[in-house]
N, C-alpha and C. Protein backbone atom coordinates (compact mmCIF):
# COMPACT_ATOMS: atom_id res chain seq x y z
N UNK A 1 -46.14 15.35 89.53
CA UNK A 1 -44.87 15.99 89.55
C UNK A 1 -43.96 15.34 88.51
N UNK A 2 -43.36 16.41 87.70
CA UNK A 2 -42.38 15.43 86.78
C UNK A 2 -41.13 15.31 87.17
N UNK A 3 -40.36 14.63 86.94
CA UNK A 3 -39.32 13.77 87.53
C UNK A 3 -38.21 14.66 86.29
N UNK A 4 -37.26 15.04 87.06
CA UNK A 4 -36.08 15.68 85.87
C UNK A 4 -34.31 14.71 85.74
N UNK A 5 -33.87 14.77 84.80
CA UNK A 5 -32.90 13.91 84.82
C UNK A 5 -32.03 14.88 85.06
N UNK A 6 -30.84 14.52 85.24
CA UNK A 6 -29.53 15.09 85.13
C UNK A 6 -28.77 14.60 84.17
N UNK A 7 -28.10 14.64 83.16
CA UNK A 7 -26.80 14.32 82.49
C UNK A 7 -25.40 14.17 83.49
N UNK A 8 -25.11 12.96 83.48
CA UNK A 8 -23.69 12.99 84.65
C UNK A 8 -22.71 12.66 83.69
N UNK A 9 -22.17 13.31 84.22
CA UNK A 9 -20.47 13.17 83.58
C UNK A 9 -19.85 12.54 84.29
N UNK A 10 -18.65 12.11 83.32
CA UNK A 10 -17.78 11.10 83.71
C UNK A 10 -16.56 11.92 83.65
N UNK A 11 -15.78 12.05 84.39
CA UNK A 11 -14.73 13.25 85.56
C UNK A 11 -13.25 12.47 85.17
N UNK A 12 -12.28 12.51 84.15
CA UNK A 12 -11.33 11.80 84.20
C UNK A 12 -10.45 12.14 85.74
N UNK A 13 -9.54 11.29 86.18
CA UNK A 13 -8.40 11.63 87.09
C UNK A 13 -7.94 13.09 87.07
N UNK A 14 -7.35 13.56 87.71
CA UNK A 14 -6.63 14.57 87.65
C UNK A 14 -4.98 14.18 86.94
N UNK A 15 -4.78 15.03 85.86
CA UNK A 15 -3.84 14.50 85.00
C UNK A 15 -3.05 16.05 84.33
N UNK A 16 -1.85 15.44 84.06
CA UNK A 16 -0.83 16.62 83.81
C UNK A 16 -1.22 17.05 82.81
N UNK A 17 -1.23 18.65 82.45
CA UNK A 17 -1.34 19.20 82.09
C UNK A 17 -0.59 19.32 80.41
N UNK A 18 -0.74 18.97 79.55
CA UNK A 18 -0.42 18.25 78.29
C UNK A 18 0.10 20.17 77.56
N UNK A 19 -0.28 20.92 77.86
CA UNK A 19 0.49 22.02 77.09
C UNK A 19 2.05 22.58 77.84
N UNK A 20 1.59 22.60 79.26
CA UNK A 20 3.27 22.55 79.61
C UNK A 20 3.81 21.32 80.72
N UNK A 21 3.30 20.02 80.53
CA UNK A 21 3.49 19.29 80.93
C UNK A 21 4.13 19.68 82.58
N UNK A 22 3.50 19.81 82.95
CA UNK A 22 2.99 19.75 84.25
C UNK A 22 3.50 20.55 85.32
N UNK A 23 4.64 22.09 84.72
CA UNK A 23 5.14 22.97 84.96
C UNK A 23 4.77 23.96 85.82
N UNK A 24 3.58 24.13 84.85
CA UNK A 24 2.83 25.13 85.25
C UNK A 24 3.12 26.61 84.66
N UNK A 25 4.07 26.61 84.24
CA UNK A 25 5.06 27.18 82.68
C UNK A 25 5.58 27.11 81.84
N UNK A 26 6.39 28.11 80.98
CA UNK A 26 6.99 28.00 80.00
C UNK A 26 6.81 28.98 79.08
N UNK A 27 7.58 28.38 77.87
CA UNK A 27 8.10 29.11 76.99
C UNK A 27 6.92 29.26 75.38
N UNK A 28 6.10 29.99 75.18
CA UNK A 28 5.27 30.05 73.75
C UNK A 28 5.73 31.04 73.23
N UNK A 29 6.10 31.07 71.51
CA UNK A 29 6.59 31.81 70.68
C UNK A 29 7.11 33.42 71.07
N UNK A 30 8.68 32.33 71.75
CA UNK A 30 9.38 33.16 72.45
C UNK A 30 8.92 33.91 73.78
N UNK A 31 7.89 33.59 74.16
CA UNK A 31 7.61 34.43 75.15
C UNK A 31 7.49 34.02 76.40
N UNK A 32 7.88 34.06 77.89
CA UNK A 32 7.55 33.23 78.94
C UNK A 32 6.74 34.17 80.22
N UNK A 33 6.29 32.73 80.33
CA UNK A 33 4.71 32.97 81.06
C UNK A 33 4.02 32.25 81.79
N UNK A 34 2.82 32.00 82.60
CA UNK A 34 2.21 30.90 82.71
C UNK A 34 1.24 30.48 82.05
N UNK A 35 0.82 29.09 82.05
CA UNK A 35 0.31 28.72 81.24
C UNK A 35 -1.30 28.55 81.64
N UNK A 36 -2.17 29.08 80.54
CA UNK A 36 -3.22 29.25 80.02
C UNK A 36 -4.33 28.16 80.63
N UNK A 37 -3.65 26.62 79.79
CA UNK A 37 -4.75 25.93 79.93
C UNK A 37 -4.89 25.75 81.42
N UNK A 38 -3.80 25.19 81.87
CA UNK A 38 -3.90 25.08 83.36
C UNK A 38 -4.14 25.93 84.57
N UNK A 39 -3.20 26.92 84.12
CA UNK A 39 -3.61 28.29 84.49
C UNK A 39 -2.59 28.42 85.71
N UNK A 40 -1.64 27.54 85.54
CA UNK A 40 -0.54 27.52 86.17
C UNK A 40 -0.32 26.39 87.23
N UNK A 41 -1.26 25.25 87.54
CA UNK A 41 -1.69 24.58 88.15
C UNK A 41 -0.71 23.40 87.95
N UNK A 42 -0.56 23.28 86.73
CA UNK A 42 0.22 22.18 86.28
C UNK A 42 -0.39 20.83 86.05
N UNK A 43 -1.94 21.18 86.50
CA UNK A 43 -2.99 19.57 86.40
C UNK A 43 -4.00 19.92 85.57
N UNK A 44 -4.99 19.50 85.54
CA UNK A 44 -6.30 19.49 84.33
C UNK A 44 -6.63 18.24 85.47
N UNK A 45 -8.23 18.92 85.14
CA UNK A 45 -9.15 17.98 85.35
C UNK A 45 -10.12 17.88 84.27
N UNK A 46 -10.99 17.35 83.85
CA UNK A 46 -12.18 17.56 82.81
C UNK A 46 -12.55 16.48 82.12
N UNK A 47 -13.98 16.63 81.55
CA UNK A 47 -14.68 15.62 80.94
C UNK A 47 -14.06 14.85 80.03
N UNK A 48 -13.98 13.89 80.02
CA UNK A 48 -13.50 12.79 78.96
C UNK A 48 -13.67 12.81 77.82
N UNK A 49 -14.56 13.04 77.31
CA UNK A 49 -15.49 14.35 76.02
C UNK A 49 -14.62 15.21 75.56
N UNK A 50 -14.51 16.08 76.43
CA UNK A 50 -13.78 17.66 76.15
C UNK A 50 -12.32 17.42 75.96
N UNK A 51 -11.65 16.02 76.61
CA UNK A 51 -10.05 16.58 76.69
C UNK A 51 -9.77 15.65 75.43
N UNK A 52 -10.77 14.78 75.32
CA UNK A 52 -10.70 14.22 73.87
C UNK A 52 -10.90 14.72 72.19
N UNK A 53 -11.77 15.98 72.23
CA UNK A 53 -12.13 17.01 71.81
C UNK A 53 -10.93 17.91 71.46
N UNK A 54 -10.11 17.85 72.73
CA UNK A 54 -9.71 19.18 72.29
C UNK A 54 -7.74 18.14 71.75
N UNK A 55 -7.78 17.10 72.15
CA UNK A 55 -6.67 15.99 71.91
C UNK A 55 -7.19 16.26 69.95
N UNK A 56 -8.17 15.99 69.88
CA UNK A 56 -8.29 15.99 68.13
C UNK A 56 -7.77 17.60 67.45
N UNK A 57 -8.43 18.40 68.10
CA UNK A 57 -8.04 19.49 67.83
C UNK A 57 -6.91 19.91 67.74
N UNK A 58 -5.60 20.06 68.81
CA UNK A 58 -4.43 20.12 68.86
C UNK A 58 -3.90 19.39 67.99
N UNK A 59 -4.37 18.05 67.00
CA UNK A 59 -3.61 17.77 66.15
C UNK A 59 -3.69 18.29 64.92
N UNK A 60 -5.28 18.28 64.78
CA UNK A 60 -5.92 19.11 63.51
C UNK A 60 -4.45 20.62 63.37
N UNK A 61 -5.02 21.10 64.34
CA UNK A 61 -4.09 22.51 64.60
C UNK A 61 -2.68 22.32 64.02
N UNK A 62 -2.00 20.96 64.09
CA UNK A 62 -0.80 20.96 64.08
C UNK A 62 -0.46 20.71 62.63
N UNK A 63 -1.54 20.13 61.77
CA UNK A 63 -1.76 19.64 60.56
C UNK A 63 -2.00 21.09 59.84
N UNK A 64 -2.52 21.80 60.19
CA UNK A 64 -2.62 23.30 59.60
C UNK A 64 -1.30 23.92 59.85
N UNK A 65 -0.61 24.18 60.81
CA UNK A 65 0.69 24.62 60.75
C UNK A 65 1.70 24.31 59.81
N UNK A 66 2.08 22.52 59.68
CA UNK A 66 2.32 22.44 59.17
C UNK A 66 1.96 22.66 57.16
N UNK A 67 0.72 22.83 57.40
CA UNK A 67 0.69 22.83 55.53
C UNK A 67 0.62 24.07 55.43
N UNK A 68 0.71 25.10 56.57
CA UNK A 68 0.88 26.63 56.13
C UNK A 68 2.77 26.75 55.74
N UNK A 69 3.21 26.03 56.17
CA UNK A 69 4.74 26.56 56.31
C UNK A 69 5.07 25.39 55.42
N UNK A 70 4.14 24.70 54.52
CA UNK A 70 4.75 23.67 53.01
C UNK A 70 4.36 24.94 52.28
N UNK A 71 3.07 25.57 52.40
CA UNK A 71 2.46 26.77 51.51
C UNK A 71 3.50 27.89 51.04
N UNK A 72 3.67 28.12 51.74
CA UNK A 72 4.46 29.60 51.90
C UNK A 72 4.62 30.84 53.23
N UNK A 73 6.12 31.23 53.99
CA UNK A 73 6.17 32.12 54.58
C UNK A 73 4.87 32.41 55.21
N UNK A 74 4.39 33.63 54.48
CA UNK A 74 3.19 33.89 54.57
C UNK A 74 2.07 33.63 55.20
N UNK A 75 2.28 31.76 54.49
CA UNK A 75 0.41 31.77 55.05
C UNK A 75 1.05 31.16 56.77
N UNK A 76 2.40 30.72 56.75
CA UNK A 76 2.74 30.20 58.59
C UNK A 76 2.65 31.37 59.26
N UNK A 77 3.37 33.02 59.02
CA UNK A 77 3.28 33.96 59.98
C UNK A 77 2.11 33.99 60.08
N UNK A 78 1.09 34.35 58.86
CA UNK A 78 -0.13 34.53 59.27
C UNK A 78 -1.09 33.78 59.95
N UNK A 79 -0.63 32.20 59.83
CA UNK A 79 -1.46 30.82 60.55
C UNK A 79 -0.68 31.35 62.33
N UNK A 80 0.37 32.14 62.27
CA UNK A 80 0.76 32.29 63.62
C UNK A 80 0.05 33.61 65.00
N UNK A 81 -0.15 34.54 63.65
CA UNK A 81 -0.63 35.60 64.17
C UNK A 81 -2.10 35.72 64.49
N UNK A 82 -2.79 34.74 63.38
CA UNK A 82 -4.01 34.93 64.06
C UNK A 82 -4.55 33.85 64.54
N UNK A 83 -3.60 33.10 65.40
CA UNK A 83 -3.60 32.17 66.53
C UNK A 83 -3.98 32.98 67.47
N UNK A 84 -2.84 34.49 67.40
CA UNK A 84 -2.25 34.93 68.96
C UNK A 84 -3.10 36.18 69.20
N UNK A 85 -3.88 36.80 67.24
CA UNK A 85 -5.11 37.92 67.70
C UNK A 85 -6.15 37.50 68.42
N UNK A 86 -6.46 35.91 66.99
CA UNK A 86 -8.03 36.33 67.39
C UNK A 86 -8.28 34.57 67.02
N UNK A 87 -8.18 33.79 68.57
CA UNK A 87 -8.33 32.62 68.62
C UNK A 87 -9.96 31.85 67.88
N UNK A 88 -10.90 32.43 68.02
CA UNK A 88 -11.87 31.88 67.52
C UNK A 88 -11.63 31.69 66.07
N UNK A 89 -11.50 33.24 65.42
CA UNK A 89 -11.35 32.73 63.79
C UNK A 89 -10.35 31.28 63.81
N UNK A 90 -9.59 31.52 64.25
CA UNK A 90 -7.82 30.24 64.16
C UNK A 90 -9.02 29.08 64.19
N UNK A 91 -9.93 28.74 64.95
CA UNK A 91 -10.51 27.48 65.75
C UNK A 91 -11.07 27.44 64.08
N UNK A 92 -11.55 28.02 63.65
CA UNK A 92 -12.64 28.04 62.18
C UNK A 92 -11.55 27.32 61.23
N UNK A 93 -10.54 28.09 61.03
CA UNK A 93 -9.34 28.09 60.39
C UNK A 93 -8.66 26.77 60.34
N UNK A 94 -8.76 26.06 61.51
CA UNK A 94 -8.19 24.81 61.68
C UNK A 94 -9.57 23.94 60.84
N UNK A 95 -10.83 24.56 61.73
CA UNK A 95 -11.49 23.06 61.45
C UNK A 95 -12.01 23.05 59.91
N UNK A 96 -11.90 24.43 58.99
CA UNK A 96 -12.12 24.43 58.01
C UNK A 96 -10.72 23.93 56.70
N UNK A 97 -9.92 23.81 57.73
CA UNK A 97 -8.47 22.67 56.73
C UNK A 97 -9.04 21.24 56.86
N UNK A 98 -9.60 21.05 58.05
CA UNK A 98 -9.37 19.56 58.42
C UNK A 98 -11.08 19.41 57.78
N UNK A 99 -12.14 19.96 57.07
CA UNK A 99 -12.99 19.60 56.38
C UNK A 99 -12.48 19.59 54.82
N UNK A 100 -11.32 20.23 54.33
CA UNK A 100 -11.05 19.97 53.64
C UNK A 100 -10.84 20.99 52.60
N UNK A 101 -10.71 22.06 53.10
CA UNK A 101 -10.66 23.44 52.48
C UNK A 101 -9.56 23.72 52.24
N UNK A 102 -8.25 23.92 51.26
CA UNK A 102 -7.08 23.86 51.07
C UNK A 102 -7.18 25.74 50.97
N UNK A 103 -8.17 26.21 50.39
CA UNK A 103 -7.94 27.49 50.76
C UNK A 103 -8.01 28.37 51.50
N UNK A 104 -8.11 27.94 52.88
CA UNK A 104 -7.47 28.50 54.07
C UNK A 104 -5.93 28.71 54.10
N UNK A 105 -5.04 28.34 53.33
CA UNK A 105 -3.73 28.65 53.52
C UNK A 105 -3.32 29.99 52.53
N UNK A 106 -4.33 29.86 51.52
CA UNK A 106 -4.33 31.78 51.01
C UNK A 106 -4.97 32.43 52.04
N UNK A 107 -5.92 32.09 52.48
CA UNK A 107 -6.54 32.60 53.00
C UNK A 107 -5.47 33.71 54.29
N UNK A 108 -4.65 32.40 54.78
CA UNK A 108 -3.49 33.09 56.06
C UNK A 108 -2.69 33.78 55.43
N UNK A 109 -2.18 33.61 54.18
CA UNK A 109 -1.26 34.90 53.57
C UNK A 109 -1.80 35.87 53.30
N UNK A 110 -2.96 35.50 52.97
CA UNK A 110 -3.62 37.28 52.62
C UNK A 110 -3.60 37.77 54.05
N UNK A 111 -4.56 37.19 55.16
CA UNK A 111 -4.43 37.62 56.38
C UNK A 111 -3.02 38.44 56.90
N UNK A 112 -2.01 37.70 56.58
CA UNK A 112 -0.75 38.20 56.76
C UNK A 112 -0.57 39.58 56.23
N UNK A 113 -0.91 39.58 54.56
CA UNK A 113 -0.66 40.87 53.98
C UNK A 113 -1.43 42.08 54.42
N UNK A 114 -2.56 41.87 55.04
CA UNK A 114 -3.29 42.65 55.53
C UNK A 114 -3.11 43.16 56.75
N UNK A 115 -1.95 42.78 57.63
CA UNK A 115 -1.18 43.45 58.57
C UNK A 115 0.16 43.84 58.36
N UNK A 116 0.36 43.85 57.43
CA UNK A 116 1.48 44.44 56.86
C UNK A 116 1.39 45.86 56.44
């Protein structure tokens, strides 16, 4: 008989909820609502892995915002809008600034012009 492992995870605390700090709402580009990650809970639980993961990400993200709106108009509405269409491309979008691709910020103005 073969013997199977499990992979165990390591389960941080239950901890406030870092997008609306611990509300369970609020306010995103202008709009109010509950919130997503938590799902209104106001806590997070999750792998130590993942919330670290996604801690890099949210900054990456924030590093693209900002160099869309040094860029031009443009490439920020458009770094905004296709946050709020179509989150996967955005996820590409971020991690392809933070490899080092400066032309992702035409990239969001054209995006922009193309819903115009």
């Amino acid at each position: 008989m073969s013997e199977t492992t499990t992979q165990e995870h390591t389960y941080s605390k239950p901890a406030t909820c870092p997008r609306c700090s611990g509300k369970g709402s609020g306010t995103w580009r202008r709009e109010f609502g509950i919130c997503f990650r938590c799902r209104g809970a106001g806590i997070i639980e999750t792998d130590r892995a993942v919330l670290a993961g996604e801690t890099e990400f949210i900054a990456q993200a924030l590093t693209l915002a900002n160099a869309a709106r040094a860029h031009s108009w443009e490439a920020a509405t458009g770094r905004a809008l296709l946050e709020k269409n179509d989150p996967a491309r955005y996820r590409r979008a971020v991690e392809s600034l933070a490899a080092g691709r400066a032309d992702v910020l035409d990239a969001l103005a054209a995006y922009f012009a193309s819903l115009a």
